[in-house]
N, C-alpha and C. Protein backbone atom coordinates (compact mmCIF):
# COMPACT_ATOMS: atom_id res chain seq x y z
N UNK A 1 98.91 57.09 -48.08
CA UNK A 1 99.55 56.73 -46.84
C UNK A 1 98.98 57.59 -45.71
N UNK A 2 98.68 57.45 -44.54
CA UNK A 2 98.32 57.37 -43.57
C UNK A 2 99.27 58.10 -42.94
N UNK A 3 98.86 59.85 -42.45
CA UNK A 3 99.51 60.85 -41.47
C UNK A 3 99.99 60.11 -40.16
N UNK A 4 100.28 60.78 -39.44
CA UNK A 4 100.89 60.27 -38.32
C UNK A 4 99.45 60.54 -37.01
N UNK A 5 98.91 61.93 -37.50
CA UNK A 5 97.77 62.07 -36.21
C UNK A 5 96.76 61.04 -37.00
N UNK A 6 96.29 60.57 -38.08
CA UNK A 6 95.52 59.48 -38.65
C UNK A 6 96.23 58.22 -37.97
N UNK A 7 97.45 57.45 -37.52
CA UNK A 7 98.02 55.97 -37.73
C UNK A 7 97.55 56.14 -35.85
N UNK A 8 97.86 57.25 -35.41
CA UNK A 8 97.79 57.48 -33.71
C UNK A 8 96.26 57.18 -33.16
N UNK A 9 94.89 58.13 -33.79
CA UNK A 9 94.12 57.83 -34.30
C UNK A 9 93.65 56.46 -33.74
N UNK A 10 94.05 55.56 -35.31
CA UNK A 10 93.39 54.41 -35.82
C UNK A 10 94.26 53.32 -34.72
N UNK A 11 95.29 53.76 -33.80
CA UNK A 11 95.96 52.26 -32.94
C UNK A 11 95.32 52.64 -31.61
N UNK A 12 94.80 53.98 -31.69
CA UNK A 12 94.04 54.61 -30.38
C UNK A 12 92.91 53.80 -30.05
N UNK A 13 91.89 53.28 -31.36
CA UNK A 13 90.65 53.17 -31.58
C UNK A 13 91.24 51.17 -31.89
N UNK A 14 91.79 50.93 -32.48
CA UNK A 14 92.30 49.27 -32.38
C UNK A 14 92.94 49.17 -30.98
N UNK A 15 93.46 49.68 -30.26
CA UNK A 15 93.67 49.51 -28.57
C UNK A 15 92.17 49.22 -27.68
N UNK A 16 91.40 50.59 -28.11
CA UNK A 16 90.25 50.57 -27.15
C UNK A 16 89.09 49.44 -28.02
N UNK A 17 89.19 49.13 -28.98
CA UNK A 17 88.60 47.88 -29.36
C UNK A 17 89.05 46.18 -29.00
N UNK A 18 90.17 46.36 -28.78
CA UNK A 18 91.45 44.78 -28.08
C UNK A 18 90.73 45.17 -26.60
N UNK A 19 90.81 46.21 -25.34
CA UNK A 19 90.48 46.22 -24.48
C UNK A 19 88.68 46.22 -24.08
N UNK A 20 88.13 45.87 -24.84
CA UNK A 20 87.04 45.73 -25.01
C UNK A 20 86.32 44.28 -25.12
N UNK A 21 87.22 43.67 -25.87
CA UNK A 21 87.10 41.71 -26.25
C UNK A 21 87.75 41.43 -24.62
N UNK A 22 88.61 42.21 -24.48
CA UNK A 22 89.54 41.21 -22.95
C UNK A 22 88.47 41.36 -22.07
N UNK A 23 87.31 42.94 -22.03
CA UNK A 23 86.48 42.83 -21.03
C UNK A 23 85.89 41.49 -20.75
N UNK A 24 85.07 41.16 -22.15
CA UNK A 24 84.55 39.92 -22.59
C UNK A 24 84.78 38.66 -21.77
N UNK A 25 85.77 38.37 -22.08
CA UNK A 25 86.48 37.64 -21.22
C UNK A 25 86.47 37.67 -19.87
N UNK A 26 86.98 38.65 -19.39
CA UNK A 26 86.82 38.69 -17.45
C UNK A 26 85.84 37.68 -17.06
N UNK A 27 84.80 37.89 -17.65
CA UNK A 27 83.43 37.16 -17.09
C UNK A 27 83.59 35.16 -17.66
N UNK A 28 84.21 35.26 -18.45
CA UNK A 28 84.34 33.83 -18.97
C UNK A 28 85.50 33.15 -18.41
N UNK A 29 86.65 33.82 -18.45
CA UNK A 29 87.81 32.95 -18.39
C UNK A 29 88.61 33.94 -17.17
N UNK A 30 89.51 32.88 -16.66
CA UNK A 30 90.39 33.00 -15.31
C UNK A 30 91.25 34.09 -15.68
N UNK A 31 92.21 34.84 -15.57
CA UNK A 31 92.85 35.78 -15.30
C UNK A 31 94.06 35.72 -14.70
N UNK A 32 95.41 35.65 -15.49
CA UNK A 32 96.60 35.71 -14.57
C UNK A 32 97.60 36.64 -15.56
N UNK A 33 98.15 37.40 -14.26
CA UNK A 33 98.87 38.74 -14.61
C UNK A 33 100.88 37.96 -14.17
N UNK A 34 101.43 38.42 -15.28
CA UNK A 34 102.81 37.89 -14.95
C UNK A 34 103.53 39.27 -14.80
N UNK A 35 104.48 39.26 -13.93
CA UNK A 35 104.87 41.04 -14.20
C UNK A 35 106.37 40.46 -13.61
N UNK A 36 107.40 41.07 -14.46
CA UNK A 36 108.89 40.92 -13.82
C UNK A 36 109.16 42.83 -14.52
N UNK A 37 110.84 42.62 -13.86
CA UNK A 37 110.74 44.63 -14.33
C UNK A 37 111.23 44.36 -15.78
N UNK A 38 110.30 43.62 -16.67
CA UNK A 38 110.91 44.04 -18.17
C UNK A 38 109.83 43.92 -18.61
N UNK A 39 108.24 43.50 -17.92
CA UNK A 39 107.39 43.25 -18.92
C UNK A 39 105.96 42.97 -17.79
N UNK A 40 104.95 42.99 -18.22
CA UNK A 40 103.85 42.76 -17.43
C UNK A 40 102.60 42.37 -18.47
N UNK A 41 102.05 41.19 -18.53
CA UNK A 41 101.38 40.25 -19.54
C UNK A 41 100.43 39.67 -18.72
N UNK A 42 98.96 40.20 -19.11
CA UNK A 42 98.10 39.66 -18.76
C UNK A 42 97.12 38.00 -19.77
N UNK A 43 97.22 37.25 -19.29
CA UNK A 43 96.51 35.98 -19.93
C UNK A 43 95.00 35.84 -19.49
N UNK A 44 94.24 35.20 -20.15
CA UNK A 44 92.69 35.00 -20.20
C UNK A 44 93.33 33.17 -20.82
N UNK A 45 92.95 32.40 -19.78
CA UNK A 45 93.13 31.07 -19.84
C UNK A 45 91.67 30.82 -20.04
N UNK A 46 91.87 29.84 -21.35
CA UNK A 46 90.46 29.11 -21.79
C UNK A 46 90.57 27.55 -21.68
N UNK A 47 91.34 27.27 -21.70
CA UNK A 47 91.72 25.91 -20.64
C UNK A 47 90.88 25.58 -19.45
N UNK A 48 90.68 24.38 -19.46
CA UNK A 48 89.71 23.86 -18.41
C UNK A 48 90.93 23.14 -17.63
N UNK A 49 91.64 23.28 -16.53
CA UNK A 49 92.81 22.48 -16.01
C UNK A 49 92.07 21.46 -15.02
N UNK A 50 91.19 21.67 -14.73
CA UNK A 50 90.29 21.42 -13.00
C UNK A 50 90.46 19.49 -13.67
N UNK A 51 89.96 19.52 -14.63
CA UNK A 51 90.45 17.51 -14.91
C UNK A 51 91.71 17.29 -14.26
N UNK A 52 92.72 18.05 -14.14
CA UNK A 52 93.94 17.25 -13.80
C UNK A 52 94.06 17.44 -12.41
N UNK A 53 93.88 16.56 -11.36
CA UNK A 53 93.69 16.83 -9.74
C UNK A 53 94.89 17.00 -9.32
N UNK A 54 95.58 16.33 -9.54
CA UNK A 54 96.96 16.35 -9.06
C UNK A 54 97.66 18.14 -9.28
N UNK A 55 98.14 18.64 -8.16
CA UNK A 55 98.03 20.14 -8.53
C UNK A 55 99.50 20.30 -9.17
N UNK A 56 100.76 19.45 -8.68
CA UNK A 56 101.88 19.91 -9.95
C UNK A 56 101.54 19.22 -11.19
N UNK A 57 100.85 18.17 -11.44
CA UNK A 57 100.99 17.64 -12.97
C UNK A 57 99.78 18.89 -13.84
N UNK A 58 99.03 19.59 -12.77
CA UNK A 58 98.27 21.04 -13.41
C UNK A 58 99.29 22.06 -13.84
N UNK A 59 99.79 22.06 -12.82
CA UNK A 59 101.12 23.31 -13.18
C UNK A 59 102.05 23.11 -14.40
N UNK A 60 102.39 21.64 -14.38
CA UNK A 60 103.28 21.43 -15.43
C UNK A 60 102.17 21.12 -16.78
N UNK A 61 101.48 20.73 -16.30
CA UNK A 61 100.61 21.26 -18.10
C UNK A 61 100.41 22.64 -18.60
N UNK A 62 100.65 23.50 -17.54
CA UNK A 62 99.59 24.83 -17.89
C UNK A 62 100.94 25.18 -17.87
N UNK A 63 102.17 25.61 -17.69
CA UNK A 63 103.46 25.64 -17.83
C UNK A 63 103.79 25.49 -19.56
N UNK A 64 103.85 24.01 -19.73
CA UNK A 64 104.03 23.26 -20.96
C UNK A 64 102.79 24.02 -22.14
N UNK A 65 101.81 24.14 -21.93
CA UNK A 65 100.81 25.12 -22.78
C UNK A 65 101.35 26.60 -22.68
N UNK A 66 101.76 27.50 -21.71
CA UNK A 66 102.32 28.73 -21.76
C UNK A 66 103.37 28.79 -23.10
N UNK A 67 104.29 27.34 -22.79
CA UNK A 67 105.47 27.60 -23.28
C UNK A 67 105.37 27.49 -24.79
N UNK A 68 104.57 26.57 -25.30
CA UNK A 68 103.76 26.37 -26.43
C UNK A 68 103.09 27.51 -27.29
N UNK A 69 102.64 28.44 -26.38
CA UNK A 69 101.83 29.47 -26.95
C UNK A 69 102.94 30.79 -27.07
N UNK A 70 103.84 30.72 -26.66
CA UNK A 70 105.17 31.59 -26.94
C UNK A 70 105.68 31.11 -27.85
N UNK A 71 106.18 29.64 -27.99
CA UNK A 71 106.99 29.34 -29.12
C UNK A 71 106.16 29.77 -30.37
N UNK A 72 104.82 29.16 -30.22
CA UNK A 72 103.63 29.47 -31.73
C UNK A 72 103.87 31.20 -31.84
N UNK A 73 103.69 32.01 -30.72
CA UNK A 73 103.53 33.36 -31.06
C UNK A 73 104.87 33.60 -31.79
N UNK A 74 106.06 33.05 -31.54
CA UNK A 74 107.16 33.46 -32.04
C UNK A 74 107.13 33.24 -33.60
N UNK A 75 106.67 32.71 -34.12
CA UNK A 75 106.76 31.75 -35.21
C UNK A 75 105.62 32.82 -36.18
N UNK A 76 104.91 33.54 -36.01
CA UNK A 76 103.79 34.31 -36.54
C UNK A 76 104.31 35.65 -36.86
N UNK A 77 103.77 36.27 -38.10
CA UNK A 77 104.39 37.24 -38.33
C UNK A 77 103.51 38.66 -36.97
N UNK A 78 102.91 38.37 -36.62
CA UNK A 78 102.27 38.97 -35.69
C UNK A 78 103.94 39.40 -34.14
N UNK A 79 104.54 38.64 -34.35
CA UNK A 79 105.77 38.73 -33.48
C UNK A 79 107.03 39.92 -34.05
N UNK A 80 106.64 39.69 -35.45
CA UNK A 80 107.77 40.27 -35.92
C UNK A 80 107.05 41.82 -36.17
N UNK A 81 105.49 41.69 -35.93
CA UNK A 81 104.80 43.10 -36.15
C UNK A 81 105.02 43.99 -35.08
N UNK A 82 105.07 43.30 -33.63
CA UNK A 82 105.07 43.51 -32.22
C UNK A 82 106.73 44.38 -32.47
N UNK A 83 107.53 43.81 -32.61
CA UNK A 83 108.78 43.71 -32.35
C UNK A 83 109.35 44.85 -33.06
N UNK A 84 108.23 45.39 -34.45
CA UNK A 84 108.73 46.64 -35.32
C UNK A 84 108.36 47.64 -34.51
N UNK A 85 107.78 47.93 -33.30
CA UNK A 85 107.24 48.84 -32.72
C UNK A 85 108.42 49.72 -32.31
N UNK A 86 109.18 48.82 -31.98
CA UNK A 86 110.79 49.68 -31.20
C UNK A 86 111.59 50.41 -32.46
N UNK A 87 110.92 50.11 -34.10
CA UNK A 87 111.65 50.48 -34.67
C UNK A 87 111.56 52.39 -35.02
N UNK A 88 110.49 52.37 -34.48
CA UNK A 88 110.20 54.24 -34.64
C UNK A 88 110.57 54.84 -33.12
């Protein structure tokens, strides 16, 4: 089992490797930051919306895909991994 300065370490080095792929991204995909005072979530949209001209039936797709990609994240044990964080 894995010390505590080893687990600090290894989420130090899996952080600065996740912020490294998002660089990636900047250059490919659009960028939108949501921030209310409980949370601040940056997205990398790979969605092409520009087909839909009409600018609310854009919103309400890209809305309807947000909401989609929350319900899926909920549903993944990756949510329930997130969520053990508060437990230490």
């Amino acid at each position: 089992m894995l010390g505590q300065l080893q687990q600090d370490i290894l989420q130090e080095l899996t952080n600065n490797m996740e912020e490294d792929k998002m660089d990636d991204f900047d250059e490919l995909y659009p960028e939108l930051t949501l921030e209310t005072d409980d949370m601040i979530m940056t997205i990398a949209v790979k969605k092409d919306y520009s087909r839909i001209e009409d600018l609310d039936k854009r919103k309400e797709e890209f809305i309807n895909d947000l909401n989609n990609f929350i319900k899926e994240f909920s549903e993944t044990p990756e949510s329930d991994d997130f969520m053990r964080y508060y437990d230490y």
